[in-house]
C-alpha atoms as a PDB file:
ATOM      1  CA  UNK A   1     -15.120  -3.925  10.816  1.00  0.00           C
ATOM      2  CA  UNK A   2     -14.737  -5.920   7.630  1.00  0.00           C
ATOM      3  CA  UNK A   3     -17.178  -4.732   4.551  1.00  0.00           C
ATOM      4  CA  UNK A   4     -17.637  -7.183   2.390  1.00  0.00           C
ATOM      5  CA  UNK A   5     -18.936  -7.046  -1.814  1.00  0.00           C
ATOM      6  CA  UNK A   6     -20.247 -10.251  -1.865  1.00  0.00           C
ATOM      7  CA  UNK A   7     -19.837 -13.940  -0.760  1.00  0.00           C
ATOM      8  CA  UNK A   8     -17.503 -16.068  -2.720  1.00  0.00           C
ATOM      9  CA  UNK A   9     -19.485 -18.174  -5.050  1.00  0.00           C
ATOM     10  CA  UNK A  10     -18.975 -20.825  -7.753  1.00  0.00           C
ATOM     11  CA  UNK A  11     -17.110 -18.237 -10.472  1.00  0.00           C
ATOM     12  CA  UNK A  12     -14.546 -18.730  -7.521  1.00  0.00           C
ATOM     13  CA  UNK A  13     -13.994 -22.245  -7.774  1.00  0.00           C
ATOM     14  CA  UNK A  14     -11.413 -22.312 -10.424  1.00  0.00           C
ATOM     15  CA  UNK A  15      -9.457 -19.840  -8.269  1.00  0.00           C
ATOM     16  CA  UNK A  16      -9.620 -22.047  -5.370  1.00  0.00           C
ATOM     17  CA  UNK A  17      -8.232 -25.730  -7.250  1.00  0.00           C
ATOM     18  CA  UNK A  18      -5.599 -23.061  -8.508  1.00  0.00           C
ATOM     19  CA  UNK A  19      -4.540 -22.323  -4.986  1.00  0.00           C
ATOM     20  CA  UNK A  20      -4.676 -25.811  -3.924  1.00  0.00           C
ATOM     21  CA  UNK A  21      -2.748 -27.149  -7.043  1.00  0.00           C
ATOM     22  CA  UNK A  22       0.108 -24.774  -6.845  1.00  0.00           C
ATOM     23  CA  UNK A  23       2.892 -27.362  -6.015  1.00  0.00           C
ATOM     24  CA  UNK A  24       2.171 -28.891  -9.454  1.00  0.00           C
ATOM     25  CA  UNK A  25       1.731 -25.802 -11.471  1.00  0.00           C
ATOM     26  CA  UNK A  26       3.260 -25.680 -15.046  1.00  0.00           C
ATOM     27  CA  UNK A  27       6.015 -23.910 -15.950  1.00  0.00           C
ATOM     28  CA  UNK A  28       5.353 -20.320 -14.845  1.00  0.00           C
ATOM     29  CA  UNK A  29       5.461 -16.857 -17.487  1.00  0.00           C
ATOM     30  CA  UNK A  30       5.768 -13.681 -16.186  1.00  0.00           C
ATOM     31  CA  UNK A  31       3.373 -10.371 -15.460  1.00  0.00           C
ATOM     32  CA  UNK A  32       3.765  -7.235 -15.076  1.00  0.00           C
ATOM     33  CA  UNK A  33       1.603  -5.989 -11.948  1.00  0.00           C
ATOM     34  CA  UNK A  34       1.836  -2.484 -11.095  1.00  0.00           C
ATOM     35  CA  UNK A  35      -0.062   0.535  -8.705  1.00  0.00           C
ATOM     36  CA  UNK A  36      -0.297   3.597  -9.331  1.00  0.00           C
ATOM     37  CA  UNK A  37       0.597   6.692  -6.948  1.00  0.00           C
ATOM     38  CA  UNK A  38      -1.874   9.228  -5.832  1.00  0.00           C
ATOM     39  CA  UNK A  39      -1.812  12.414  -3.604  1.00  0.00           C
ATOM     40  CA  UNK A  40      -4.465  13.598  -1.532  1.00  0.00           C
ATOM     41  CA  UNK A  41      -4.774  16.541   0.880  1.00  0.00           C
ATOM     42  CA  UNK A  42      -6.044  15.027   4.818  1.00  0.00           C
ATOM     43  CA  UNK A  43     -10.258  14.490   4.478  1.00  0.00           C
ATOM     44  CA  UNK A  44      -9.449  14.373   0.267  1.00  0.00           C
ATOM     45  CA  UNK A  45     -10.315  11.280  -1.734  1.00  0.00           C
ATOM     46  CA  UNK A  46      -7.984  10.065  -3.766  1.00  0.00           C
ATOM     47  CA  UNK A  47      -8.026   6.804  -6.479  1.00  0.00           C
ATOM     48  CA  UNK A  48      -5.431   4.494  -7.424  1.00  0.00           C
ATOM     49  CA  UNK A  49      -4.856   2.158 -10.852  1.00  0.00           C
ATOM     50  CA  UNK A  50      -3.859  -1.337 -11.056  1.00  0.00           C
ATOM     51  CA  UNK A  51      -2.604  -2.135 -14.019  1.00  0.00           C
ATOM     52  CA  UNK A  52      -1.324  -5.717 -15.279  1.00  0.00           C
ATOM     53  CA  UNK A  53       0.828  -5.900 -18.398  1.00  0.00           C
ATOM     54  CA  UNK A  54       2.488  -8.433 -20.766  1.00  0.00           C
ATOM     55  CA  UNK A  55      -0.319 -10.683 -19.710  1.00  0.00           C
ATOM     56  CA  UNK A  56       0.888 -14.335 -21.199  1.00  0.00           C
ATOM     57  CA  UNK A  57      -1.278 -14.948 -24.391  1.00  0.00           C
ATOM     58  CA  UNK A  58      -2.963 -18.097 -22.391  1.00  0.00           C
ATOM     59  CA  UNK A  59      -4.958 -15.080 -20.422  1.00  0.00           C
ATOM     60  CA  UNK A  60      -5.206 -14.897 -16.824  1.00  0.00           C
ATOM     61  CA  UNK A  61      -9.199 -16.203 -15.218  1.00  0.00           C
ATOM     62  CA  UNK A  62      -8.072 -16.719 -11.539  1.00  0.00           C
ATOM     63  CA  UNK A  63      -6.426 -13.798  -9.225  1.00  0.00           C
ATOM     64  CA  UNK A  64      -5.865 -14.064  -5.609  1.00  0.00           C
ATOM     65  CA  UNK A  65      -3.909 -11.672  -3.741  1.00  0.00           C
ATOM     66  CA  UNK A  66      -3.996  -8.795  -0.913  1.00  0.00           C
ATOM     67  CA  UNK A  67      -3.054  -5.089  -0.675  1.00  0.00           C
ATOM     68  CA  UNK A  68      -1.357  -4.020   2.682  1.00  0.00           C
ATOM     69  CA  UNK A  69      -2.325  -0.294   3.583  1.00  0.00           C
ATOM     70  CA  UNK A  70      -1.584   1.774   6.735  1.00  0.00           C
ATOM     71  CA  UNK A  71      -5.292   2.212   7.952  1.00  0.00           C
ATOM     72  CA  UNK A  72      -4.238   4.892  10.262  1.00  0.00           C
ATOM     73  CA  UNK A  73      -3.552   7.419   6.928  1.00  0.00           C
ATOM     74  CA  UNK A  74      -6.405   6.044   4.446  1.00  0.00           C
ATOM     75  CA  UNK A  75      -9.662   4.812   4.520  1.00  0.00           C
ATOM     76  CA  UNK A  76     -10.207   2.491   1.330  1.00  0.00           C
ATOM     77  CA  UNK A  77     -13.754   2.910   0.319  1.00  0.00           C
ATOM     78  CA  UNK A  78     -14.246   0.737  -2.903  1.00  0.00           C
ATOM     79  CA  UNK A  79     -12.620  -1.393  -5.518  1.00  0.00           C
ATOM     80  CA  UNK A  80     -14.370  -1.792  -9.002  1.00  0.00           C
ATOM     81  CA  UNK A  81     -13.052  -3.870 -12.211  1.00  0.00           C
ATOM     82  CA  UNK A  82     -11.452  -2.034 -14.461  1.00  0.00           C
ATOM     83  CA  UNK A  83     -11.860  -2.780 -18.409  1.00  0.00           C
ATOM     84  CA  UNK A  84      -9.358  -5.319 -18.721  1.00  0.00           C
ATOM     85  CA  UNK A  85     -11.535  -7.467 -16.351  1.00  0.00           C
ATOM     86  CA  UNK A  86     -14.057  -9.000 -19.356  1.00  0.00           C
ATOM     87  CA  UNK A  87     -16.223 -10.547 -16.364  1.00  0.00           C
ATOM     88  CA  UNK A  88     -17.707 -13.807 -16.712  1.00  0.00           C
ATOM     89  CA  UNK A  89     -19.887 -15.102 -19.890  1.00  0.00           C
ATOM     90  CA  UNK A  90     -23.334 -14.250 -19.310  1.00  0.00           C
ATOM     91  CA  UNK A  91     -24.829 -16.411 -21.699  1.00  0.00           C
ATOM     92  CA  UNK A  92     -24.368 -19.688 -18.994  1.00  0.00           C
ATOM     93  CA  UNK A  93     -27.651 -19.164 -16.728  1.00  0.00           C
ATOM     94  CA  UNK A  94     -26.695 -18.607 -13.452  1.00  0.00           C
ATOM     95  CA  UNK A  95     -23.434 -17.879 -13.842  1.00  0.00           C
ATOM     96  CA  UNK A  96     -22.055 -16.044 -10.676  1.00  0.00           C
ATOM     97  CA  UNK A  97     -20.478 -12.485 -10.212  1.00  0.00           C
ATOM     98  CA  UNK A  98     -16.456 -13.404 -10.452  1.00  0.00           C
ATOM     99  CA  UNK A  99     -14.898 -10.699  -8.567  1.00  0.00           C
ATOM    100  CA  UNK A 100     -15.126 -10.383  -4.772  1.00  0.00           C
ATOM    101  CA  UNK A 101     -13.010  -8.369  -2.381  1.00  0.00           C
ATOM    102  CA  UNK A 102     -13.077  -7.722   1.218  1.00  0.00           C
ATOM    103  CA  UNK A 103     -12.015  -4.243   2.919  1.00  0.00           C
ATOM    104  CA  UNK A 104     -10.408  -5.321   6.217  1.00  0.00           C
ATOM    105  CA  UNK A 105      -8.256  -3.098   8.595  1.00  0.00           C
ATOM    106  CA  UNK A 106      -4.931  -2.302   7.197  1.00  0.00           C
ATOM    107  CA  UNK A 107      -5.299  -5.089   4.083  1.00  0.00           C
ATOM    108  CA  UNK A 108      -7.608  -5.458   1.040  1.00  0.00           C
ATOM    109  CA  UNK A 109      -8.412  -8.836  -0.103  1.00  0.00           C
ATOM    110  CA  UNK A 110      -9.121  -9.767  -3.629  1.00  0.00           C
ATOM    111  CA  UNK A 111     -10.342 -13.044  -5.609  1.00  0.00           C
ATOM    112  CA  UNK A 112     -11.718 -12.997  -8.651  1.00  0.00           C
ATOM    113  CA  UNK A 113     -12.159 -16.461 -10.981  1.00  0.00           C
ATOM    114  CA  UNK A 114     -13.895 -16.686 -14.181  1.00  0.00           C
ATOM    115  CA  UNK A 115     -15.995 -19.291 -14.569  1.00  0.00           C
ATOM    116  CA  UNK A 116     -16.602 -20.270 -17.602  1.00  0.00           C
ATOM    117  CA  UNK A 117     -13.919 -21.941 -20.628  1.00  0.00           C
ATOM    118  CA  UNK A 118     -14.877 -19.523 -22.788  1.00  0.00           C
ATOM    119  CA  UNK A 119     -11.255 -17.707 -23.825  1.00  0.00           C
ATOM    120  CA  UNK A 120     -13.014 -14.756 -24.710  1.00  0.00           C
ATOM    121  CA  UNK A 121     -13.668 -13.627 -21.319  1.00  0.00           C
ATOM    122  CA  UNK A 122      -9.898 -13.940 -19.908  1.00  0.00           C
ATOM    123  CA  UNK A 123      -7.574 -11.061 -19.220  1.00  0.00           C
ATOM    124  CA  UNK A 124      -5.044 -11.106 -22.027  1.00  0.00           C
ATOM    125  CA  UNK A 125      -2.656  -8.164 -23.620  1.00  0.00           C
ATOM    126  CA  UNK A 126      -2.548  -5.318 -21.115  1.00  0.00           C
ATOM    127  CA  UNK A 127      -5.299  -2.460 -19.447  1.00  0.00           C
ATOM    128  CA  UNK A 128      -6.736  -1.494 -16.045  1.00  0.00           C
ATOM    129  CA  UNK A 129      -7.560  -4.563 -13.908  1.00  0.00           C
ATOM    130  CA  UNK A 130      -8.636  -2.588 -10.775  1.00  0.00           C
ATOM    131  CA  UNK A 131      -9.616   1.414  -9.563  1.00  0.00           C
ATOM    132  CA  UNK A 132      -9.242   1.382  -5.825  1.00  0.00           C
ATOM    133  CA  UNK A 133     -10.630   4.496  -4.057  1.00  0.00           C
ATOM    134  CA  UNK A 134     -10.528   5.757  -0.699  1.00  0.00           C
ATOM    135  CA  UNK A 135     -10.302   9.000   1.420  1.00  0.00           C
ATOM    136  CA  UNK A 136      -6.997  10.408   3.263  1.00  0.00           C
ATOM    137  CA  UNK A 137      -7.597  10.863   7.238  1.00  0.00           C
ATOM    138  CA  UNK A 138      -8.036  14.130   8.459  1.00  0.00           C
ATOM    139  CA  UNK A 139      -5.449  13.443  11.061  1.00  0.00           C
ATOM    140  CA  UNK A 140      -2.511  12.500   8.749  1.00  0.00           C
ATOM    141  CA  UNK A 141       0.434  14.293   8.595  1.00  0.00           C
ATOM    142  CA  UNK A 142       1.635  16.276   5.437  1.00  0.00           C
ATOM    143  CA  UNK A 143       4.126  14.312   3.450  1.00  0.00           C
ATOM    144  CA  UNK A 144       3.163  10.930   5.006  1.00  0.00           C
ATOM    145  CA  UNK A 145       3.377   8.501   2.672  1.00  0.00           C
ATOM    146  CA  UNK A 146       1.117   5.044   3.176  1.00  0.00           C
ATOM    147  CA  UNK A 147       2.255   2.196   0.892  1.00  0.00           C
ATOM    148  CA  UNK A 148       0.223   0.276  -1.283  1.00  0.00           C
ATOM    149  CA  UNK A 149       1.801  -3.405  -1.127  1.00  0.00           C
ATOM    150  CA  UNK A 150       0.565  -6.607  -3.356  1.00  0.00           C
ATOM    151  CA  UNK A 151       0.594  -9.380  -0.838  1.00  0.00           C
ATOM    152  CA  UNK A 152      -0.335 -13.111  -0.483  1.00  0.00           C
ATOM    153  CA  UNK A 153      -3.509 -13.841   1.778  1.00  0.00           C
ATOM    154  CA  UNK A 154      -3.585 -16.319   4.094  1.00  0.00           C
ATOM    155  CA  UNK A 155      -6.470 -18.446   3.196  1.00  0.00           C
ATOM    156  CA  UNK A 156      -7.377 -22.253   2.981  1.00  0.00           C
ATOM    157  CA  UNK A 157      -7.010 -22.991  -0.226  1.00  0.00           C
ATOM    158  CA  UNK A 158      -9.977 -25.466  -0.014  1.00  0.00           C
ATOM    159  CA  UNK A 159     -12.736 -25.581   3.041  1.00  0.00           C
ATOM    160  CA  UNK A 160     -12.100 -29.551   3.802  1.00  0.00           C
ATOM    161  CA  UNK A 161      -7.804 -28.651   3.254  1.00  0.00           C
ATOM    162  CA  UNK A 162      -5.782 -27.641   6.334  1.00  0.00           C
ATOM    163  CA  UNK A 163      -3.005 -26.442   3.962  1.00  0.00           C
ATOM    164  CA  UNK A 164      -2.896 -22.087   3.559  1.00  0.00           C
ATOM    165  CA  UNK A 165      -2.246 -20.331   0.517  1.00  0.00           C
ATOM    166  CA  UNK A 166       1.101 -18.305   0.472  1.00  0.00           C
ATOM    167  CA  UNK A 167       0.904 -17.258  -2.884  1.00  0.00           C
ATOM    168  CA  UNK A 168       0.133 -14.415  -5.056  1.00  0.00           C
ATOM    169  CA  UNK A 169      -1.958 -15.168  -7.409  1.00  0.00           C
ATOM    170  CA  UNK A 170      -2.062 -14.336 -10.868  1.00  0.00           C
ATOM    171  CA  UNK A 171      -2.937 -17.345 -13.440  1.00  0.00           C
ATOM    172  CA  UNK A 172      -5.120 -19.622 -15.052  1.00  0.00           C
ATOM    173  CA  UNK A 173      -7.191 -22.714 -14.803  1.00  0.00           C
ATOM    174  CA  UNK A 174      -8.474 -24.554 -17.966  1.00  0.00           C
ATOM    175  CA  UNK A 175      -9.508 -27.478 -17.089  1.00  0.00           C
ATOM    176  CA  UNK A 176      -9.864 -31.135 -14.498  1.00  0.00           C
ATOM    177  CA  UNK A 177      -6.755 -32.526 -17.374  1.00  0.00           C
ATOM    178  CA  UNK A 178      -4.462 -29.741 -17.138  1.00  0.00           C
ATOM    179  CA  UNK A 179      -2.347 -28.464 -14.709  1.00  0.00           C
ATOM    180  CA  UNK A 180      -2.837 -24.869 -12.966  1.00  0.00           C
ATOM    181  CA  UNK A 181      -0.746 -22.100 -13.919  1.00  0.00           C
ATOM    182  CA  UNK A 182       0.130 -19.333 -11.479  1.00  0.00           C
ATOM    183  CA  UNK A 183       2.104 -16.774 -13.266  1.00  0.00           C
ATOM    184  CA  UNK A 184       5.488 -15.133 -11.911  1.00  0.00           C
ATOM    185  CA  UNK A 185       4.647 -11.166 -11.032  1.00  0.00           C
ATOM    186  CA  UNK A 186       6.810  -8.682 -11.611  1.00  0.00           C
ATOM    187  CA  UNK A 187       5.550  -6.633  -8.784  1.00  0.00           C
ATOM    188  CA  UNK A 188       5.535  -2.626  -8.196  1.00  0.00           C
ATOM    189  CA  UNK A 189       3.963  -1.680  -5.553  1.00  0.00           C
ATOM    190  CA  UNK A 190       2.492   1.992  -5.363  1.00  0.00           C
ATOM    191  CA  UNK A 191       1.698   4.561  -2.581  1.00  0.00           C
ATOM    192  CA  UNK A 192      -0.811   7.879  -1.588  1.00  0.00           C
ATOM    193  CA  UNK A 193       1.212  10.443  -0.179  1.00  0.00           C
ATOM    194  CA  UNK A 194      -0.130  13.279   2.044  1.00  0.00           C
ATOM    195  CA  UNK A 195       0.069  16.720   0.484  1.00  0.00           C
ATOM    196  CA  UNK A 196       1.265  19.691   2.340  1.00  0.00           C
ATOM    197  CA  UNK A 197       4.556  20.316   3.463  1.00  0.00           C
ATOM    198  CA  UNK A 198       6.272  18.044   6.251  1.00  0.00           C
ATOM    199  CA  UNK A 199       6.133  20.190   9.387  1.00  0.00           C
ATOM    200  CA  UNK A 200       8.976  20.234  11.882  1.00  0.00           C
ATOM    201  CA  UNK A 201       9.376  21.318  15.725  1.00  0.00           C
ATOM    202  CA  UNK A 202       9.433  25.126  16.364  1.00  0.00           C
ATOM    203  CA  UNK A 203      12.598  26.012  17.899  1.00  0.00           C
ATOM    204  CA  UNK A 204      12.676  27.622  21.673  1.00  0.00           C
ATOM    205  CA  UNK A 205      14.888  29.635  23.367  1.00  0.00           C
ATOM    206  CA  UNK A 206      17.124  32.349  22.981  1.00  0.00           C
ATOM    207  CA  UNK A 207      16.136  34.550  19.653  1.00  0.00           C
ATOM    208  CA  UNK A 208      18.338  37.422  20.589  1.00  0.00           C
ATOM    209  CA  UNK A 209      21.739  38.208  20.360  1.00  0.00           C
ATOM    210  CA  UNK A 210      24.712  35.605  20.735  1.00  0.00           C
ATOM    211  CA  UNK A 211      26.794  35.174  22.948  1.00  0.00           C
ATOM    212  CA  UNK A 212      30.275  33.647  22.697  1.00  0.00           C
ATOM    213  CA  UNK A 213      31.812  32.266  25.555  1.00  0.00           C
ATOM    214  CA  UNK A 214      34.751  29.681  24.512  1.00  0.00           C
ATOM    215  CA  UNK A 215      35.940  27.084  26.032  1.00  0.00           C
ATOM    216  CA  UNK A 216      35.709  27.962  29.536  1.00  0.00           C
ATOM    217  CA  UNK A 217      38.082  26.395  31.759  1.00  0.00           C
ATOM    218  CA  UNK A 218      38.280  28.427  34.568  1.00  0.00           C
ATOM    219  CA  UNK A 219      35.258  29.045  36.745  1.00  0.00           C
ATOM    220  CA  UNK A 220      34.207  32.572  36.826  1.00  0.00           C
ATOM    221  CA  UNK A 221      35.961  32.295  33.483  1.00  0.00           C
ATOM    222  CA  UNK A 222      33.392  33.408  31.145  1.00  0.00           C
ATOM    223  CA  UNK A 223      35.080  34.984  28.184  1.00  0.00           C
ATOM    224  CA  UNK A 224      37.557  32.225  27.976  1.00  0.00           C
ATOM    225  CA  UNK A 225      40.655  34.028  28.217  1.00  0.00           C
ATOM    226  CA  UNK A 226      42.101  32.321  31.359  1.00  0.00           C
ATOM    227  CA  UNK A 227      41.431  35.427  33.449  1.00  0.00           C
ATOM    228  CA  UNK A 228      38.415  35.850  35.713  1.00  0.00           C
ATOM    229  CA  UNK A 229      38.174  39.780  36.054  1.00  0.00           C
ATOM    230  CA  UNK A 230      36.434  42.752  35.287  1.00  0.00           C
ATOM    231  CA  UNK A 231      35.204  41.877  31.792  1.00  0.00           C
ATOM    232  CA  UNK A 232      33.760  38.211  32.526  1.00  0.00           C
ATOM    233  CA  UNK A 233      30.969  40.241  34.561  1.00  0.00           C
ATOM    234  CA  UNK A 234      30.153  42.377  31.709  1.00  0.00           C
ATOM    235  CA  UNK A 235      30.123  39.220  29.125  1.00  0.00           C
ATOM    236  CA  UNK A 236      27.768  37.781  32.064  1.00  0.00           C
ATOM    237  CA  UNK A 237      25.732  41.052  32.494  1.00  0.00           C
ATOM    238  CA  UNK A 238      25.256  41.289  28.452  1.00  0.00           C
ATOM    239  CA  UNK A 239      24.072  37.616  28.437  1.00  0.00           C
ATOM    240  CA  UNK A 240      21.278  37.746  31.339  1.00  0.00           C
ATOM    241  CA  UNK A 241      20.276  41.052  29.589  1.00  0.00           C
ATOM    242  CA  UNK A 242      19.870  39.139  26.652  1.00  0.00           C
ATOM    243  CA  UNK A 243      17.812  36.215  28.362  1.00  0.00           C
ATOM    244  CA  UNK A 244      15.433  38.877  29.790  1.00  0.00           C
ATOM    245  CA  UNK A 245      14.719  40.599  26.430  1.00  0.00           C
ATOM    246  CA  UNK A 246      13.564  37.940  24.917  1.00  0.00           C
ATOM    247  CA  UNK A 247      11.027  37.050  28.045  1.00  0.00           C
END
């Protein structure tokens, strides 16, 4: 069942002309877009950092992306802002919340666009952008691993447009004159790993003594020495004594 934060609302809107411009984007810088690792015991809670780095000095106001998780190993139960996310300039009345994120099975989907032209509210330099928390399933197996993956979500990038957005979106939108610009991520992606030791398959069977038998080639043969006689029954008699000790 998706959970959703809240509706998408006009903060959005730059994010949205972004998508829909991208084939006439400017020149693209890069940055750095990286999540963190956690470890978590089955039925713990564990939290996860995003962190974006060597932000261009422009700032990024427009982010539009998806993180793939294996829902059968976590449960993600929130995503808040993290500092580097300024928010959206509260001094315009009405101005709408600009982050919004859905929690759907096995992906997270993520928009946030500033609204406003005020610089001073853009992600610049480097910092936190996102916390994402969740809990571990009590079923998962010690030393599972569940990736974290940045991904593009398949959206219309406008609600009249038939056209989907492919992209991963980190970038900025200024203004109606200028051209979009979706930054090139360096991506790392980041996993939550299931504490405990992997377990393996007991081994069944015979515990007890061994017994060697060579390379039989003779039937009867079971000592392997070419010669069925006296001693192949006590080889046999030693083994079924074996089998029935250990019953």
């Amino acid at each position: 069942q998706m959970r959703t934060k809240k509706l998408l609302a006009g903060a959005c809107a730059s994010l949205m002309i972004a998508a829909s411009a991208i084939t006439t984007v400017t020149a693209a810088e890069s940055v750095n877009v990286t999540i963190g690792n956690a470890t978590a015991a089955p039925g713990e809670t564990f939290t996860v950092k995003m962190e974006l780095s060597d932000i261009p000095s422009a700032g990024i106001n427009a982010c539009d992306f998806g993180i793939k998780y294996d829902s059968s190993v976590l449960t993600i139960d929130d995503v808040a802002l993290g500092d580097l996310a300024k928010g959206d300039d509260t001094s315009v009345e009405g101005m709408p919340d600009p982050f919004v994120y859905n929690i759907e099975e096995d992906l997270v989907c993520v928009a946030y666009g500033v609204g406003t032209t005020n610089t001073d509210f853009y992600m610049t330099g480097s910092g936190t952008f996102l916390t994402i928390s969740g809990t571990v399933s009590e079923s998962a197996a010690p030393g599972t691993k569940s990736d974290l993956e940045i991904v593009a979500v398949d959206r219309q990038t406008t609600p009249t447009s038939s056209s989907v957005n492919d992209e991963i979106i980190f970038g900025l939108y200024s203004s109606d004159e200028e051209a979009p610009i979706v930054y090139d991520p360096t991506i790392t992606n980041g996993y939550v790993e299931v504490e405990g030791e992997a377990t393996t398959e007991e081994s069944t069977g015979n515990t007890g003594t061994s017994i060697d038998f060579g390379e039989v080639t003779l039937l009867g043969d079971t000592n392997g020495d070419d010669v069925i006689d006296s001693t192949d029954i006590v080889v046999l008699n030693k083994y079924l004594l074996t089998l029935l000790s250990d019953k």
